[in-house]
Protein backbone atom coordinates (compact mmCIF):
# COMPACT_ATOMS: atom_id res chain seq x y z
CA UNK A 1 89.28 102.52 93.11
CA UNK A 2 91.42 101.11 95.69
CA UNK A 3 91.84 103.79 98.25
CA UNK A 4 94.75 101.56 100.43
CA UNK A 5 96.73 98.67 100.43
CA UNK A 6 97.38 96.66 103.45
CA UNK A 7 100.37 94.46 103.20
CA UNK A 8 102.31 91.91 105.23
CA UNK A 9 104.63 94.02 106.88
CA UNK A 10 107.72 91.04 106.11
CA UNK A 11 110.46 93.84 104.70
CA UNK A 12 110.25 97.67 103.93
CA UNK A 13 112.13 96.93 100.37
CA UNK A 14 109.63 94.48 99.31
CA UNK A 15 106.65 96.54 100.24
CA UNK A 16 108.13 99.36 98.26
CA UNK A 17 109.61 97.22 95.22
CA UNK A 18 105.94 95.70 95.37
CA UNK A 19 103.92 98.61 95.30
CA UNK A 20 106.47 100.82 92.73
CA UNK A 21 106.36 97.63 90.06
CA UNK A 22 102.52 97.65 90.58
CA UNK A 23 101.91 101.63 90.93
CA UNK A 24 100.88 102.19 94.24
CA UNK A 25 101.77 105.31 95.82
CA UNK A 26 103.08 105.74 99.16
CA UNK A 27 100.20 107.69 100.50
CA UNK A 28 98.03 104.68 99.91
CA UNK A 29 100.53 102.04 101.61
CA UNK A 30 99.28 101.13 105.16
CA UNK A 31 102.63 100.59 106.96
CA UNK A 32 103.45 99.69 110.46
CA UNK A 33 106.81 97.99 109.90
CA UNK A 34 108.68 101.08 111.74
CA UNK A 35 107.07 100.62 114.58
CA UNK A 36 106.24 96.73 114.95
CA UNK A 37 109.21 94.74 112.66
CA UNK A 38 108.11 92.01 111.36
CA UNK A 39 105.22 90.75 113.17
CA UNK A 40 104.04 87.75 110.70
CA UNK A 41 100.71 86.80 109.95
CA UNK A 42 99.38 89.58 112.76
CA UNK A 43 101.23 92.58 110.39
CA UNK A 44 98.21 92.85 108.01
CA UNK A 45 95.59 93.42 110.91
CA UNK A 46 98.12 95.61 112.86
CA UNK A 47 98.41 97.62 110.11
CA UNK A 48 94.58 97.83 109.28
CA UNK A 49 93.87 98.96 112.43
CA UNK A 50 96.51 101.37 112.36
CA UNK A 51 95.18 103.10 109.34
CA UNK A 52 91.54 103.07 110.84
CA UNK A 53 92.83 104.58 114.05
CA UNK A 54 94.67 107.07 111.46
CA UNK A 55 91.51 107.89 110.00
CA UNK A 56 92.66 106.77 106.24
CA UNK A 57 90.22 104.52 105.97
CA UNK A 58 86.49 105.88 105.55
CA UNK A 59 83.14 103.85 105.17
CA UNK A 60 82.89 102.80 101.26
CA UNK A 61 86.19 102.22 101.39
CA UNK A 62 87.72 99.48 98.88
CA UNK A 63 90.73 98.19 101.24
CA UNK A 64 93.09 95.91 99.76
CA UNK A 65 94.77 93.47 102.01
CA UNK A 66 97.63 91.42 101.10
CA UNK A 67 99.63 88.56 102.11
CA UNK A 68 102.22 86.46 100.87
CA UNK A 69 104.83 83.73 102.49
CA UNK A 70 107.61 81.01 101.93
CA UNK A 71 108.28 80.10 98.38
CA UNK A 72 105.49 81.48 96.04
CA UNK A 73 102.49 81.61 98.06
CA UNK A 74 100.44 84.84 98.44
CA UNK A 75 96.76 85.86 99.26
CA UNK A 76 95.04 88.69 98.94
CA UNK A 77 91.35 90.01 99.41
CA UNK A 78 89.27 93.02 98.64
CA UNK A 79 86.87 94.43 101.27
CA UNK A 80 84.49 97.47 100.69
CA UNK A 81 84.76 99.72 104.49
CA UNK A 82 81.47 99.44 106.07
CA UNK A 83 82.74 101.38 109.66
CA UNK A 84 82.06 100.92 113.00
């Protein structure tokens, strides 16, 4: 099981309409668009490391990070937490 979801940090609505249509709950959405805005392609790793410094994201973890962009393009890749 997915324990959190990283996405680009582009627009609070879409992160929520996103994760609601795909039923993600809220307590495992990584979000640092409060604090940063919009930060582009650097929003996923701010984010990540935001969670880690958080402690929500233990070794074993399945981490689910997400981007997407212009027009229809989106990316997305599954890494299992090995810590540090």
């Amino acid at each position: 099981e997915i324990a959190l979801v990283v996405p680009h940090q582009a627009n609070i609505r879409i992160i929520q309409a996103a994760c609601e249509r795909l039923g993600i709950a809220e307590e495992k959405r990584a979000t640092v668009l409060h604090n940063t805005g919009n930060t582009s392609s650097a929003s996923v790793p701010l984010a990540l490391c935001d969670a880690l410094d958080a402690g929500r994201v233990q070794p074993g973890d399945l981490v689910l990070l997400v981007g997407f962009g212009a027009g229809m393009t989106a990316a997305s890749a599954v890494l299992r937490w090995g810590g540090a």
